[in-house]
C-alpha atoms as a PDB file:
ATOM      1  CA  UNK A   1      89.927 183.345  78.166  1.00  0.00           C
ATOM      2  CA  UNK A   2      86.075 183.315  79.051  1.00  0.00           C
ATOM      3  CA  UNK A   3      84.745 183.469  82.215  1.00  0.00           C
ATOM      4  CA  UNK A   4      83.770 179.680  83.176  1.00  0.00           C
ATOM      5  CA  UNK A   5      80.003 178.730  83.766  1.00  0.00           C
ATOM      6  CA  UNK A   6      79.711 177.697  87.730  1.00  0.00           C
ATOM      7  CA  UNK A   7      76.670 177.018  88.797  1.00  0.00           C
ATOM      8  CA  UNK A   8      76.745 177.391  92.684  1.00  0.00           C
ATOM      9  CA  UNK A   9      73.430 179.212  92.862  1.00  0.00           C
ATOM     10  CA  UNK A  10      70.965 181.076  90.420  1.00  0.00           C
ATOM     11  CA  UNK A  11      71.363 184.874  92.842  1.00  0.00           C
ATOM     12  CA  UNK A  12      73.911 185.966  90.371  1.00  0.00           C
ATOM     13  CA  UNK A  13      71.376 184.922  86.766  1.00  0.00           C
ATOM     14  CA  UNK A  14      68.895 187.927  85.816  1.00  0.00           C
ATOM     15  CA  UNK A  15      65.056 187.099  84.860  1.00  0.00           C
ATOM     16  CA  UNK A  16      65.975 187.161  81.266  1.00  0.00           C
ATOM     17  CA  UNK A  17      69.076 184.875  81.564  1.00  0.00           C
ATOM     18  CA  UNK A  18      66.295 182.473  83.636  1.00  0.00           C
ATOM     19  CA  UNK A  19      63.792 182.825  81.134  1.00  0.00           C
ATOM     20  CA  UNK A  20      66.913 181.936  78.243  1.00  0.00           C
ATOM     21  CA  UNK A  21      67.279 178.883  79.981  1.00  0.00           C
ATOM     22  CA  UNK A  22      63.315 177.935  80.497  1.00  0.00           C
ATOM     23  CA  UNK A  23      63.527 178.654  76.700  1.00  0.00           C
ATOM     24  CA  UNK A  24      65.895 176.310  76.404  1.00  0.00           C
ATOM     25  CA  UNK A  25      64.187 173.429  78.539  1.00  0.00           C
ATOM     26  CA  UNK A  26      61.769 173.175  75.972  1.00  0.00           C
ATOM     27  CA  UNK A  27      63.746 172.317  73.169  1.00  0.00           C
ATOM     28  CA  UNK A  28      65.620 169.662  75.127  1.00  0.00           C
ATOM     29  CA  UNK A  29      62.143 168.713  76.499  1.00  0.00           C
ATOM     30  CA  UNK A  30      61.117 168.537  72.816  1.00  0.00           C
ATOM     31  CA  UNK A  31      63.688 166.299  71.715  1.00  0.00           C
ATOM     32  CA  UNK A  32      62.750 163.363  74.768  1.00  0.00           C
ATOM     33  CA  UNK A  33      59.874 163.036  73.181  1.00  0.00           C
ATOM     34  CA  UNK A  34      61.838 161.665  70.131  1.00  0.00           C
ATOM     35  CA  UNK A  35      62.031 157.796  69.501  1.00  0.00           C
ATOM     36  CA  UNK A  36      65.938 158.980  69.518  1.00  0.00           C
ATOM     37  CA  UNK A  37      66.254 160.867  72.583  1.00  0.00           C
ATOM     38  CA  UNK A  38      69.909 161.720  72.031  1.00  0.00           C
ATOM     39  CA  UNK A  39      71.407 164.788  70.002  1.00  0.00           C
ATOM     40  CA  UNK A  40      75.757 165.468  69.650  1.00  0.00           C
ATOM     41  CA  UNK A  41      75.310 169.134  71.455  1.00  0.00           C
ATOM     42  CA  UNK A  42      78.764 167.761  73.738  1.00  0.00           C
ATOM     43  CA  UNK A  43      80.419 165.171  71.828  1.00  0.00           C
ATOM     44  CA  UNK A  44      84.020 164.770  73.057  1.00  0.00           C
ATOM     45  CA  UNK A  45      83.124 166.451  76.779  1.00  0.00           C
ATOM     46  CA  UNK A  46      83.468 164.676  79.860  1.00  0.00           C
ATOM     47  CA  UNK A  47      81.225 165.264  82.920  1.00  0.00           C
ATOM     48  CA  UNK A  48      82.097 163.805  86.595  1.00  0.00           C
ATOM     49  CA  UNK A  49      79.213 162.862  88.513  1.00  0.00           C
ATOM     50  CA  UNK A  50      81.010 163.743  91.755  1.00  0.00           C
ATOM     51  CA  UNK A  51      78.007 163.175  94.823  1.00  0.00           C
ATOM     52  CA  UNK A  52      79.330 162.778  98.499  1.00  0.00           C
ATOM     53  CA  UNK A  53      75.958 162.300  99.833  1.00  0.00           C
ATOM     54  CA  UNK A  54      73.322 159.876  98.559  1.00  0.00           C
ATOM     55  CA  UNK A  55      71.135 160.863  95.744  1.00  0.00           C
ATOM     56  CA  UNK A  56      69.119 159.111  93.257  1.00  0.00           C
ATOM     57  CA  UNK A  57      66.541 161.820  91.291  1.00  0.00           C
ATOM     58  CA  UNK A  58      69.598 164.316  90.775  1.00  0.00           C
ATOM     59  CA  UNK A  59      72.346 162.144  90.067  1.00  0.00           C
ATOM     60  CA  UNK A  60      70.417 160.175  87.894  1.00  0.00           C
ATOM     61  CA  UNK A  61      68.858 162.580  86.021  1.00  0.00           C
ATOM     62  CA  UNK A  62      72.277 164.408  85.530  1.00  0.00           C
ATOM     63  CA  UNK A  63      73.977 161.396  84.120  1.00  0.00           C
ATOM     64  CA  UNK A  64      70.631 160.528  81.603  1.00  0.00           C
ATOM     65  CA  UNK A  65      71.065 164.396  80.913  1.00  0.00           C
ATOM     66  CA  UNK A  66      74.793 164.276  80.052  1.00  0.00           C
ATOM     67  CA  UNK A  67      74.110 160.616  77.799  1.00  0.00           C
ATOM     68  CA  UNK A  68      71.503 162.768  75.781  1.00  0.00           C
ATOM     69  CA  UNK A  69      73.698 165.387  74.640  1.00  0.00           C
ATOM     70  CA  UNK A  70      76.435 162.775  74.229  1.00  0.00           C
ATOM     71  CA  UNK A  71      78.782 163.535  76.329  1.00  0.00           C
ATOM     72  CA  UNK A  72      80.870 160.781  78.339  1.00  0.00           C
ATOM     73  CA  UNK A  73      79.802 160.823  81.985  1.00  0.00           C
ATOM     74  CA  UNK A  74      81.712 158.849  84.738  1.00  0.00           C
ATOM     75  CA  UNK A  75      80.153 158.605  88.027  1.00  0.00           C
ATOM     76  CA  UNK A  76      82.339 158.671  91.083  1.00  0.00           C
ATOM     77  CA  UNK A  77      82.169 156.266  94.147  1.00  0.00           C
ATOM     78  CA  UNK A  78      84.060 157.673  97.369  1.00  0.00           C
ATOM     79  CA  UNK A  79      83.044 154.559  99.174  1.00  0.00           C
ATOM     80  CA  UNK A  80      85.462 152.807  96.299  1.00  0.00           C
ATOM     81  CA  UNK A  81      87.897 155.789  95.893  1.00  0.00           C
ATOM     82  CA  UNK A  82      91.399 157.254  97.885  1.00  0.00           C
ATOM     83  CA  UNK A  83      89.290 158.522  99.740  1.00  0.00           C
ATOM     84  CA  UNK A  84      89.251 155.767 102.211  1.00  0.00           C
ATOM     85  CA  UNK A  85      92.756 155.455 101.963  1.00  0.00           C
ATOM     86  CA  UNK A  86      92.904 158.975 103.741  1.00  0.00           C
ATOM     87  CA  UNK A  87      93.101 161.510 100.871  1.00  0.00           C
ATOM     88  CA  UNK A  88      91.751 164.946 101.428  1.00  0.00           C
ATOM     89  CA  UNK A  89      88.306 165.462  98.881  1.00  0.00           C
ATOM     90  CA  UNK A  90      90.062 168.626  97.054  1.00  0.00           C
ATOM     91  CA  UNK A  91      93.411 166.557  96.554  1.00  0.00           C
ATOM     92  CA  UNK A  92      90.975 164.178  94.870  1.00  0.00           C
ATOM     93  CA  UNK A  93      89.087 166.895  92.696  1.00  0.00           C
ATOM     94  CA  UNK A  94      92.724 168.099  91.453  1.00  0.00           C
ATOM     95  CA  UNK A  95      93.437 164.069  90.604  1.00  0.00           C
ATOM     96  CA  UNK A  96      90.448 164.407  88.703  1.00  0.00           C
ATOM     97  CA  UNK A  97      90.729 167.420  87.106  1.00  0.00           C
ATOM     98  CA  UNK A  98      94.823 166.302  85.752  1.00  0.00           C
ATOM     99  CA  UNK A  99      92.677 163.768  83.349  1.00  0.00           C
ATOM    100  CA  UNK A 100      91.686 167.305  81.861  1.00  0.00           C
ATOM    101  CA  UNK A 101      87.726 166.808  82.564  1.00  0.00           C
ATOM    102  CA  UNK A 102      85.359 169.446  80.951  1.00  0.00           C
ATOM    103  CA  UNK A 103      82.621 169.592  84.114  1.00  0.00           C
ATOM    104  CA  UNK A 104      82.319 168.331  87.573  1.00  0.00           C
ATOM    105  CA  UNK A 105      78.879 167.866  89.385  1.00  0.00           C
ATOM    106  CA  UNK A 106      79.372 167.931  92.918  1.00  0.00           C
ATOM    107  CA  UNK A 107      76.631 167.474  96.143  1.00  0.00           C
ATOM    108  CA  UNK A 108      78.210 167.569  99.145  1.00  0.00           C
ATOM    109  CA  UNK A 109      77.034 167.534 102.698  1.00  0.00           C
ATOM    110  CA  UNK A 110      78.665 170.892 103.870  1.00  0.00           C
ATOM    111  CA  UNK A 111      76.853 174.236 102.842  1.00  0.00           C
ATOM    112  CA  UNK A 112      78.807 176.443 100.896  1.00  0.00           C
ATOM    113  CA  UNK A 113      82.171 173.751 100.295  1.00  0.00           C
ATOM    114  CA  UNK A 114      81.215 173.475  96.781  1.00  0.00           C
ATOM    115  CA  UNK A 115      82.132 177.036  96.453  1.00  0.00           C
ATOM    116  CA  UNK A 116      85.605 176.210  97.559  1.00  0.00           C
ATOM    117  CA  UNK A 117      85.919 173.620  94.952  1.00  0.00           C
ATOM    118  CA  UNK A 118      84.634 175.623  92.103  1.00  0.00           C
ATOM    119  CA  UNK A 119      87.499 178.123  93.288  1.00  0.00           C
ATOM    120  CA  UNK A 120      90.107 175.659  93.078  1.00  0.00           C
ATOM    121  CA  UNK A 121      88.868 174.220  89.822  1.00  0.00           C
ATOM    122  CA  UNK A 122      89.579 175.535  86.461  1.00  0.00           C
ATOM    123  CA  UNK A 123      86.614 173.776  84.944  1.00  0.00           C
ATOM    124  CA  UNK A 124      82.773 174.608  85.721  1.00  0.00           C
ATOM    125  CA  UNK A 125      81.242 173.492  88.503  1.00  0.00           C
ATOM    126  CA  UNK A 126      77.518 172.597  89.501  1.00  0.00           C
ATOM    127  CA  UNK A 127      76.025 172.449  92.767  1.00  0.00           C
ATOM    128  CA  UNK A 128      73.975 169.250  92.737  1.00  0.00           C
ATOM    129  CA  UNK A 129      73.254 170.001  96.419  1.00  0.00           C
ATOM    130  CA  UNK A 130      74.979 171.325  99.305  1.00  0.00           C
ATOM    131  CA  UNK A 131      74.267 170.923 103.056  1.00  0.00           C
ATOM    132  CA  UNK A 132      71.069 173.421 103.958  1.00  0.00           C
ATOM    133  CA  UNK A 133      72.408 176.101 101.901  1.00  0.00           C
ATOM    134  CA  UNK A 134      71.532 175.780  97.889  1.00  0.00           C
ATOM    135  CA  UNK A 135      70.014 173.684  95.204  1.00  0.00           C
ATOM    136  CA  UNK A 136      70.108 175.266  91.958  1.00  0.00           C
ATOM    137  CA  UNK A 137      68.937 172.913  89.589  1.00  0.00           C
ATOM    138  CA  UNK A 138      66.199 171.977  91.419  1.00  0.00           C
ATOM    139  CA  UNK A 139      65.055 175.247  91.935  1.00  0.00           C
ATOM    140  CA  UNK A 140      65.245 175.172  88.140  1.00  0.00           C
ATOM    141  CA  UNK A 141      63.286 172.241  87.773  1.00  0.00           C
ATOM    142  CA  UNK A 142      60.282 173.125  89.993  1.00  0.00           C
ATOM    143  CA  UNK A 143      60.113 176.985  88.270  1.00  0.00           C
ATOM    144  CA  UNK A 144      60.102 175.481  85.075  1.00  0.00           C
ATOM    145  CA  UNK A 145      57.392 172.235  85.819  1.00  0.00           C
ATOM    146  CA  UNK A 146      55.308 176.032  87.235  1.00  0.00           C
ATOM    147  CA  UNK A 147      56.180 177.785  83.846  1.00  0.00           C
ATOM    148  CA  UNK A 148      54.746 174.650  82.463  1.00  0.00           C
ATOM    149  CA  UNK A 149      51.226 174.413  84.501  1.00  0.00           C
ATOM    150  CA  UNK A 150      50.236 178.328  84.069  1.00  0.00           C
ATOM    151  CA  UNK A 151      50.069 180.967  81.181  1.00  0.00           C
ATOM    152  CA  UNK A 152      52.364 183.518  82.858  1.00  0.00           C
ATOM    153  CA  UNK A 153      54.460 183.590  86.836  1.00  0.00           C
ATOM    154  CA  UNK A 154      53.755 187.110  88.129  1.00  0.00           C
ATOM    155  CA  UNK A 155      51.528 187.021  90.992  1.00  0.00           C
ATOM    156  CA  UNK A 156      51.376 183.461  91.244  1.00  0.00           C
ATOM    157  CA  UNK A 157      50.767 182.415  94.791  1.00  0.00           C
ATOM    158  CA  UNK A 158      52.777 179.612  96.385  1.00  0.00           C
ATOM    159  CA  UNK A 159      52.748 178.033  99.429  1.00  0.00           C
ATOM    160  CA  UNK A 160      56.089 176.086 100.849  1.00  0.00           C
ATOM    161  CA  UNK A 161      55.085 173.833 103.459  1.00  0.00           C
ATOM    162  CA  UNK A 162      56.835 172.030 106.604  1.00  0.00           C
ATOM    163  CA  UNK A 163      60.647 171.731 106.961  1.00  0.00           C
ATOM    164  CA  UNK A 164      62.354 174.798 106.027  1.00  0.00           C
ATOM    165  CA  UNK A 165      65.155 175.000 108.711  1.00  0.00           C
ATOM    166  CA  UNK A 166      66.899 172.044 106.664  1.00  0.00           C
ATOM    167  CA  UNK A 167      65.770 172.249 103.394  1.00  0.00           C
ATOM    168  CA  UNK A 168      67.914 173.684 100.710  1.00  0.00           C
ATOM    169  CA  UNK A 169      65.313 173.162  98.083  1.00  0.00           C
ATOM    170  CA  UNK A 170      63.382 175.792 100.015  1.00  0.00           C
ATOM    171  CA  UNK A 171      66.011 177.966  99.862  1.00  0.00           C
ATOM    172  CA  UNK A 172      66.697 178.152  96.164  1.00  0.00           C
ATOM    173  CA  UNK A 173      63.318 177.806  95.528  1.00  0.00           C
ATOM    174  CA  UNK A 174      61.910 180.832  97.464  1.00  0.00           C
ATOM    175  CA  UNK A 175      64.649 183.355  95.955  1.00  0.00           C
ATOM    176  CA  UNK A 176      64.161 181.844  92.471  1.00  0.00           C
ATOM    177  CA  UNK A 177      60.300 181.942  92.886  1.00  0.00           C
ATOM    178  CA  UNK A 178      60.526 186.103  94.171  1.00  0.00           C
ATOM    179  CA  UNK A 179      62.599 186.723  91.393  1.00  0.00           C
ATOM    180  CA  UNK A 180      60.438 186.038  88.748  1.00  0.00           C
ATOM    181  CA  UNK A 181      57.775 187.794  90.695  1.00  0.00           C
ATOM    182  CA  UNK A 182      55.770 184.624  92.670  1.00  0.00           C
ATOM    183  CA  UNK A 183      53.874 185.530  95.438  1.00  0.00           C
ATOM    184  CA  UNK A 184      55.537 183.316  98.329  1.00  0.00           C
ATOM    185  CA  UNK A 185      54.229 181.978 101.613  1.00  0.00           C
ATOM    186  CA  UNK A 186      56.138 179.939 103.982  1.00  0.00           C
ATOM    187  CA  UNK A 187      53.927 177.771 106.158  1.00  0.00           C
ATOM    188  CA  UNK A 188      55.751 175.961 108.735  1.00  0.00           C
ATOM    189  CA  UNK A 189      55.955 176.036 112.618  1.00  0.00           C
ATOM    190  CA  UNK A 190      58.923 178.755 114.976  1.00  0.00           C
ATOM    191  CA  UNK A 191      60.410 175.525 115.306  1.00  0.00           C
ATOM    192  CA  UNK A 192      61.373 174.967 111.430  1.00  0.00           C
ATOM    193  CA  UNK A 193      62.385 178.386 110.586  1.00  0.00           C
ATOM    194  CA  UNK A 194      65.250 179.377 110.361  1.00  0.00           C
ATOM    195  CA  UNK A 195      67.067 182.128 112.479  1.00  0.00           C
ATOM    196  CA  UNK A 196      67.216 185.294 110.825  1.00  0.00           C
ATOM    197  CA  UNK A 197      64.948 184.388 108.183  1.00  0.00           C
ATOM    198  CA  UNK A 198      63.553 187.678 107.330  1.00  0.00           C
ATOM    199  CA  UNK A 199      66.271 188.446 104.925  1.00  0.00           C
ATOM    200  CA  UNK A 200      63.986 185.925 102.567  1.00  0.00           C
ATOM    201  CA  UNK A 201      61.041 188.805 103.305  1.00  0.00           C
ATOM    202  CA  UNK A 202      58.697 186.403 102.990  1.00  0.00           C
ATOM    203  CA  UNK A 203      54.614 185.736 104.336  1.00  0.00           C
ATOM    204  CA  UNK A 204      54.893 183.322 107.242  1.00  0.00           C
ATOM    205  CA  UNK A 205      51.789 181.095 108.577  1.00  0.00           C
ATOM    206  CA  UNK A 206      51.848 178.422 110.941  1.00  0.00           C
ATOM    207  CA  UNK A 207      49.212 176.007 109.548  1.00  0.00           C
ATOM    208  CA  UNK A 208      48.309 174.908 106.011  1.00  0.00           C
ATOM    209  CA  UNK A 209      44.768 175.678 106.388  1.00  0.00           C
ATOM    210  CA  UNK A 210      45.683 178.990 106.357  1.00  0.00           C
ATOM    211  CA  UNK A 211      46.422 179.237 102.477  1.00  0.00           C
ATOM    212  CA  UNK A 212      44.851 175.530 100.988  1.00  0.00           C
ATOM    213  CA  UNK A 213      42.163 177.341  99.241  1.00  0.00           C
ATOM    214  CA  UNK A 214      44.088 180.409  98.160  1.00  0.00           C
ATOM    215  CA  UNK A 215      47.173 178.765  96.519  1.00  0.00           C
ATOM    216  CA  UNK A 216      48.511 178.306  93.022  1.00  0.00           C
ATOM    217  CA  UNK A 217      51.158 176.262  93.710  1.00  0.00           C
ATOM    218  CA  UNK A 218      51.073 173.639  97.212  1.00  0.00           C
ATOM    219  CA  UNK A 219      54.706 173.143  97.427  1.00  0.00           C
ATOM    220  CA  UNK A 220      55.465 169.986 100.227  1.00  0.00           C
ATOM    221  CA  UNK A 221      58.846 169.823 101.608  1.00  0.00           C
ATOM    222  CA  UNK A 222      60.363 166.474 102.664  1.00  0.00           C
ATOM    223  CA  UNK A 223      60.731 166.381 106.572  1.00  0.00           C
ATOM    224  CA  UNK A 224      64.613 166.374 106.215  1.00  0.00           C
ATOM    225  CA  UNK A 225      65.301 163.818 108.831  1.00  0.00           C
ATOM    226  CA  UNK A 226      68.823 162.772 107.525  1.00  0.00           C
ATOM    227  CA  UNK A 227      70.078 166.424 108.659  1.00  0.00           C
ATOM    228  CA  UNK A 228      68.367 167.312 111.932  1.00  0.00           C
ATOM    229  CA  UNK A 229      70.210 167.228 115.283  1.00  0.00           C
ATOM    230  CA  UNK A 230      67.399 166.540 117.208  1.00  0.00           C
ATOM    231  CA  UNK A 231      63.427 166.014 116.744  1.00  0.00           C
ATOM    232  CA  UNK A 232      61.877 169.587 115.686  1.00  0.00           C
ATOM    233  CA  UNK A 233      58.533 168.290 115.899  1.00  0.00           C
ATOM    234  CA  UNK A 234      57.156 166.781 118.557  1.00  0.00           C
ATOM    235  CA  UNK A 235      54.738 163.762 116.694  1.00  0.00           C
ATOM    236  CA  UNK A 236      53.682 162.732 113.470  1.00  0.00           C
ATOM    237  CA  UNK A 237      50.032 163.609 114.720  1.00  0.00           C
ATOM    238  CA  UNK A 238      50.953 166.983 115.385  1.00  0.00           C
ATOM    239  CA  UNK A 239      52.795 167.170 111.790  1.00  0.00           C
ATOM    240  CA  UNK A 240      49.679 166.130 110.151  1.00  0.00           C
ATOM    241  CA  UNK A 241      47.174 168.453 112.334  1.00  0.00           C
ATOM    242  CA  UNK A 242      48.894 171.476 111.045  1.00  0.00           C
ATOM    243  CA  UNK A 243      50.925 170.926 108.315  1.00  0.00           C
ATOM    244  CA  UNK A 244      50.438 167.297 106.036  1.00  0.00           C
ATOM    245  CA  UNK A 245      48.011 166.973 102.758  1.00  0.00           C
ATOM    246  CA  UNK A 246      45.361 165.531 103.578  1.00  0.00           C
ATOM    247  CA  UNK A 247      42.057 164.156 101.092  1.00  0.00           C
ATOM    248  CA  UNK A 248      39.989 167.287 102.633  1.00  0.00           C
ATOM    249  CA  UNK A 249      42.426 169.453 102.733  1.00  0.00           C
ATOM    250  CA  UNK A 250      42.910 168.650  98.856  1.00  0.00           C
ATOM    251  CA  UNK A 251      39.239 169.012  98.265  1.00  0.00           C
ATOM    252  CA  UNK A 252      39.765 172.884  99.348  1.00  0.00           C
ATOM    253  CA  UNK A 253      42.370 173.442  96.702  1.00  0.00           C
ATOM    254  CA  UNK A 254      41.326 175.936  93.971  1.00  0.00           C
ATOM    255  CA  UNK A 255      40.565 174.848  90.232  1.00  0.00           C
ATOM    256  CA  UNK A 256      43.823 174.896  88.375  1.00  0.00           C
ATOM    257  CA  UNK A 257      45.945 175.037  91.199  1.00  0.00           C
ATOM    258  CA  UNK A 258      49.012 172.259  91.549  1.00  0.00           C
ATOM    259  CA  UNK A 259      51.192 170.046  94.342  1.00  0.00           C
ATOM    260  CA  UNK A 260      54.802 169.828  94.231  1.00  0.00           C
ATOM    261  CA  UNK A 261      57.333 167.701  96.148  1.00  0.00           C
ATOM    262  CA  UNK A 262      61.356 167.278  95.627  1.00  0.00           C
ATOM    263  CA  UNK A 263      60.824 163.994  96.691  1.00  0.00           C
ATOM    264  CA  UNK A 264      61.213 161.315  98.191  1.00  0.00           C
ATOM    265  CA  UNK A 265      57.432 162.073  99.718  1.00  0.00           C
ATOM    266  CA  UNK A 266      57.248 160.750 103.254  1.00  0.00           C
ATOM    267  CA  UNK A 267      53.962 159.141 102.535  1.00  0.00           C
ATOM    268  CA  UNK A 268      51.456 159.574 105.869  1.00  0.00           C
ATOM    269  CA  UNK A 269      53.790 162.607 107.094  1.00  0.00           C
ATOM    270  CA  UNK A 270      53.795 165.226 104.017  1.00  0.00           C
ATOM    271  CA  UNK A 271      51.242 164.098 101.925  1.00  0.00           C
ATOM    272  CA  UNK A 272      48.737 161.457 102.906  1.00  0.00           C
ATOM    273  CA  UNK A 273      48.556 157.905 101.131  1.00  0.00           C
ATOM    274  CA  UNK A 274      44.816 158.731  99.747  1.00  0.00           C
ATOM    275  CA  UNK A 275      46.225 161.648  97.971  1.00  0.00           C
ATOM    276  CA  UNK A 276      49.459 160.345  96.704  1.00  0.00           C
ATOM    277  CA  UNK A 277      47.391 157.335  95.105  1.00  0.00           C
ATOM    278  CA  UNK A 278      45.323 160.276  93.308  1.00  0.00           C
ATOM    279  CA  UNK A 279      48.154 161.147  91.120  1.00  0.00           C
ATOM    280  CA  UNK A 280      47.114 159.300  88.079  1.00  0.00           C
ATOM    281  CA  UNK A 281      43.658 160.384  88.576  1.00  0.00           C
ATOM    282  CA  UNK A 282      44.187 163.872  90.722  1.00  0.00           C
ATOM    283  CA  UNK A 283      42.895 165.569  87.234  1.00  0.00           C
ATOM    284  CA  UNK A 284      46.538 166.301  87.020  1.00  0.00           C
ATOM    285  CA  UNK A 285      46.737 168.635  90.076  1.00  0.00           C
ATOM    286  CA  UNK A 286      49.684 166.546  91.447  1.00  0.00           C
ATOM    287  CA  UNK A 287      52.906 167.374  89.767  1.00  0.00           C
ATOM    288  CA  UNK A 288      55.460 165.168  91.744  1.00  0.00           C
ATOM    289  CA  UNK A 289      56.629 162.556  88.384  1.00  0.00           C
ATOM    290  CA  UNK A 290      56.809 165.493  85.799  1.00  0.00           C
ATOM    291  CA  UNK A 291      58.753 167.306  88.806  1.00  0.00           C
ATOM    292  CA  UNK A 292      61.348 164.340  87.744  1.00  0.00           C
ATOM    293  CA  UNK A 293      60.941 164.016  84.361  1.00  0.00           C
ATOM    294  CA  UNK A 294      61.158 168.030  84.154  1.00  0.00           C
ATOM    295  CA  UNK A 295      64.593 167.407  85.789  1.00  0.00           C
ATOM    296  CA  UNK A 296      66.583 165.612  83.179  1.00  0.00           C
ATOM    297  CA  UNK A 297      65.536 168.529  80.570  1.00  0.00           C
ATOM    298  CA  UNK A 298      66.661 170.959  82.498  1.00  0.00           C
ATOM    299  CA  UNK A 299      69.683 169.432  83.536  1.00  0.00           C
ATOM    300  CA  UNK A 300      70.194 169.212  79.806  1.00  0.00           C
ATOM    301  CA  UNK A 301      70.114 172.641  79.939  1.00  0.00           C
ATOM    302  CA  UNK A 302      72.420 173.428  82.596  1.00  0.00           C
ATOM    303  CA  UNK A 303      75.114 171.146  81.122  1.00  0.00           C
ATOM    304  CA  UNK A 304      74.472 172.960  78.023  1.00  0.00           C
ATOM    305  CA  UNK A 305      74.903 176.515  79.291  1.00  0.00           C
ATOM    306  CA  UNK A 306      77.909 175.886  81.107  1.00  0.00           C
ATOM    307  CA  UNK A 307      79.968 173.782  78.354  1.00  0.00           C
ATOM    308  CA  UNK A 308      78.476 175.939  75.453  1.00  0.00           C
END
């Protein structure tokens, strides 16, 4: 029997397996520009959309994803599932799994429990998301919108700004980025680091002004509010002295270079409201929409790869 196709993080996939599947992006990306945006890669599978923690950019793109290589996708509710009748979340994922599913996506709000699932599932598993610890997909999405925006990745310079210590988008993104040889600065305050953090061996600065004008890639982190036990910073003023996007501070950006947010921006915090207005006109610097519409490729992709 072959090995199944989890996808709990992207340490285990070498630069050509990454580059197979950036390869792959653009013939999915290809076919959305069709008038018919659909194509029978997984007739007959069935995919669970399985998110215990709110989402709308990954869950939706997975489910357009899964719809455009016609496969049947059900999304799961806990709010309207056993769950509230006091049933433990892997007793659900084996209900699920006895209607003999091909896939579950999960995002859950513990790091690392999706790797418990995927070891008591028989079926691939993605991570859609989980806790502080991983985000593979989206790690995916932003190298690929970068693969997209430059002639070649080595020695690319890229800048991750603000909230770190929570972010799990930062944390797939900076061991993605290294391995495919991206130059990678972390710009953020002692306050939103993490402990330990120089097992990422990464360039650390404490303002944006720092790097602005040296940058390929501005990469702005949401302020992860949601999962912070207390207030790391101490104003918004503060935040956007040393660390928000600012109209001059996008003026100092080199020719060619891009922005890049997971979203949702926290317009006035991350990135200010002149600049996020700029994004029709912002001579295509800012790269937030094809971020998302980037996604939904990729995710074709993914679902690809692991059912394939």
């Amino acid at each position: 029997m072959d090995e199944k196709k989890d996808i709990l993080s992207l340490d285990k996939f070498s630069v050509k397996e990454i580059n197979d599947l950036l390869e792959k992006t653009d013939s999915f990306a290809e076919i959305l520009k069709r008038d018919v945006k659909k194509v029978p890669a997984l007739r007959g599978k069935t995919i669970i959309n399985l998110f215990f923690e709110p989402s709308t950019r990954t869950k939706v793109s997975f489910e357009i994803a899964a719809k455009r290589l016609s496969a049947d996708l059900i999304n799961f509710s806990e709010s309207s599932s056993s769950l509230k009748k006091g049933e433990s979340e892997i007793d659900t994922l084996k209900t699920i799994n006895a209607m003999k599913v091909d896939l579950i996506i999960i995002r859950h709000s513990d790091s690392g429990y999706i790797n418990y699932f995927a070891d008591a599932l028989p079926v691939p598993v993605i991570n859609a998301g989980d806790g502080k610890h991983e985000h593979p997909t989206q790690a995916l999405l932003d190298l690929y919108t970068i693969y997209k925006s430059f002639p070649g990745l080595t020695g690319l310079k890229i800048g991750i700004v603000g909230d770190i210590l929570n972010s799990r988008v930062a944390r797939s993104d900076i061991k993605l980025f290294k391995k495919m040889g991206m130059d990678v600065t972390v710009i953020a305050p002692s306050m939103l680091i993490p402990e330990n953090f120089s097992f990422f061996d990464v360039k650390i600065a404490a303002g944006i002004d720092e790097v602005i004008s040296e940058v390929d890639v501005l990469y702005m982190l949401r302020m992860q509010f949601e999962r912070q036990d207390k207030k790391y910073y101490p104003s918004i003023s503060e935040y956007n002295k040393f660390l928000s996007l600012d109209l001059p501070r996008f003026n100092m950006m080199k020719t060619g270079s891009i922005i890049m947010h997971p979203g949702p921006v926290n317009t006035g915090l991350e990135i200010s409201s002149e600049v996020m207005e700029m994004e029709e006109s912002g001579k295509g610097k800012i790269k937030i929409n094809t971020q998302v519409t980037n996604g939904v490729a990729v995710r074709m992709a993914v679902l690809y790869y692991a059912l394939s």
